[in-house]
Protein backbone atom coordinates (compact mmCIF):
# COMPACT_ATOMS: atom_id res chain seq x y z
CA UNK A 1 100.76 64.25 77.14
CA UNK A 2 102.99 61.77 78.14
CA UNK A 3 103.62 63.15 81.54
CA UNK A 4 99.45 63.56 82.07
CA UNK A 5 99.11 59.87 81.19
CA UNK A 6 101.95 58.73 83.66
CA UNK A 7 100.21 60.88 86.36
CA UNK A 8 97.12 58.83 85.52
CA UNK A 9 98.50 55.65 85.93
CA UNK A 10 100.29 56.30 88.98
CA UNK A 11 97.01 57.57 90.86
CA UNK A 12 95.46 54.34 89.59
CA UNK A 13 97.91 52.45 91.05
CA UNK A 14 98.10 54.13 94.38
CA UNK A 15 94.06 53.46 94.79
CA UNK A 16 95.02 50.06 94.11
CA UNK A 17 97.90 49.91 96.69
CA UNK A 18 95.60 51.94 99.38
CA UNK A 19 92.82 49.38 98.88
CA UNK A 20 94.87 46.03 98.93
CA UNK A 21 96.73 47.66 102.07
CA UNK A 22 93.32 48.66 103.58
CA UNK A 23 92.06 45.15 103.28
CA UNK A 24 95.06 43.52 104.32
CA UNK A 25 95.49 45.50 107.72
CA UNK A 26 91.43 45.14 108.18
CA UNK A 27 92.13 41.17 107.86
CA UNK A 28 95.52 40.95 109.96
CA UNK A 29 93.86 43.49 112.77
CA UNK A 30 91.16 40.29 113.09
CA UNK A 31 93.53 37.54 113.14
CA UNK A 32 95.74 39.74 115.98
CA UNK A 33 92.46 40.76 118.42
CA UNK A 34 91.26 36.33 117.95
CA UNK A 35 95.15 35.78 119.10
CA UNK A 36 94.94 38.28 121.79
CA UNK A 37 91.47 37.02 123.37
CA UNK A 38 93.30 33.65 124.08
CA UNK A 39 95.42 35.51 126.44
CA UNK A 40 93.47 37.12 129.37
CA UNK A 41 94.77 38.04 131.93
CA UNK A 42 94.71 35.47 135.20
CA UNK A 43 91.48 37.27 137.08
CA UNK A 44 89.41 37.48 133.41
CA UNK A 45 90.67 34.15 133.20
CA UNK A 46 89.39 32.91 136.23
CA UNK A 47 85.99 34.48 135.93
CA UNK A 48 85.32 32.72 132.58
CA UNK A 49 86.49 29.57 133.55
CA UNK A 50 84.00 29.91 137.11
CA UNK A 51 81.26 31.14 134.16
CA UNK A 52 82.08 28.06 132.40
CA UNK A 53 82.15 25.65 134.51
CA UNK A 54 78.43 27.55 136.22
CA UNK A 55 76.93 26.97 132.72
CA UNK A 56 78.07 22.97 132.53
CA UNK A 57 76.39 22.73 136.37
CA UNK A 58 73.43 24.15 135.67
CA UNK A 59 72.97 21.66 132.39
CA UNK A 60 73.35 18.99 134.91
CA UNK A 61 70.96 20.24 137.44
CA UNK A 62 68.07 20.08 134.87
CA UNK A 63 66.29 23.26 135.97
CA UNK A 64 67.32 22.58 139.57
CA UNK A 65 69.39 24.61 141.80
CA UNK A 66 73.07 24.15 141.08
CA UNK A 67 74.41 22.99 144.05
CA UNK A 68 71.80 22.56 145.97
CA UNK A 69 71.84 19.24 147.69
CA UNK A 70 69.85 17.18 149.64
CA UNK A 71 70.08 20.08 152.63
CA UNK A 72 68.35 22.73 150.57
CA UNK A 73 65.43 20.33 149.20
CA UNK A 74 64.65 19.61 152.86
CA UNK A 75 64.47 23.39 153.83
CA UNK A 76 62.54 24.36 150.96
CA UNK A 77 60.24 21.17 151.41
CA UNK A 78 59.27 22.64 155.14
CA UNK A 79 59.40 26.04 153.96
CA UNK A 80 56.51 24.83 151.71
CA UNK A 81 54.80 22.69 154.29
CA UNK A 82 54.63 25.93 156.89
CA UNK A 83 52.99 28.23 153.77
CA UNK A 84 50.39 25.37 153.29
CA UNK A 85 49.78 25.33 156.94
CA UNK A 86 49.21 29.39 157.46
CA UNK A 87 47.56 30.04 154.19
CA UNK A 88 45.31 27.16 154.13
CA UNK A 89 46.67 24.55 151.73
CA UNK A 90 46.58 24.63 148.01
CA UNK A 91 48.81 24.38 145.22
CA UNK A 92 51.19 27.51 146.00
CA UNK A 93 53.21 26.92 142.70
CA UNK A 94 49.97 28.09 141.02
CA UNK A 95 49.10 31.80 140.64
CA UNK A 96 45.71 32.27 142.63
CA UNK A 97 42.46 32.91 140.50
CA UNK A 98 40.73 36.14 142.16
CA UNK A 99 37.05 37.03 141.01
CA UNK A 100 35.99 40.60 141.95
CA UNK A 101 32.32 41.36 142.10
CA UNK A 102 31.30 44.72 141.07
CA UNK A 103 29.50 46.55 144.23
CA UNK A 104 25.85 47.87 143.75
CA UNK A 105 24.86 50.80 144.07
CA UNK A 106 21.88 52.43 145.27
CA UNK A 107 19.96 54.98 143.13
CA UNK A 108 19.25 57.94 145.42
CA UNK A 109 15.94 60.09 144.19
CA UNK A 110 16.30 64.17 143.92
């Protein structure tokens, strides 16, 4: 009796063990992959930081092209100006309105 009762207890306590040991290496296996993010290596690290530094231009350029400087706005105003010219004018930011009549038909007798 004795012996089924220490058998008992030491099952208990090995459940306990396995689940305090389970939890432990769950939490230290988080706190090692955080500590091993910091360290990429130099061409990760340089992509981020070009990622990074992308996203803080582009907050800056409010919408604008990043980068795009006063070279760009003047070929993109006379790209503009030479669509105006061949497709006769109008706001070309604006998707065009099309209106399609429906053709009519002729009844042909038997």
């Amino acid at each position: 009796m004795a012996l089924h009762r220490l058998f008992q207890l030491t099952s208990l306590l090995r459940s306990a063990v396995s689940v305090t040991l389970r939890r432990n290496v769950g939490l230290s296996a988080v706190v090692f992959n955080r500590a091993a993010a910091s360290d990429l290596d130099p061409v990760q690290k340089l992509f981020v930081d070009k990622i990074r530094d992308y996203r803080t231009k582009s907050k800056s350029a409010a919408g604008g092209v990043v980068d795009g400087g006063a070279a760009y706005e003047k070929s993109v105003s006379e790209e503009m100006t030479k669509l105006q010219r061949l497709y006769g004018g109008g706001d070309l930011v604006k998707f065009p309105d099309f209106k399609f009549q429906d053709p009519k038909y002729d009844e042909v007798a038997k």
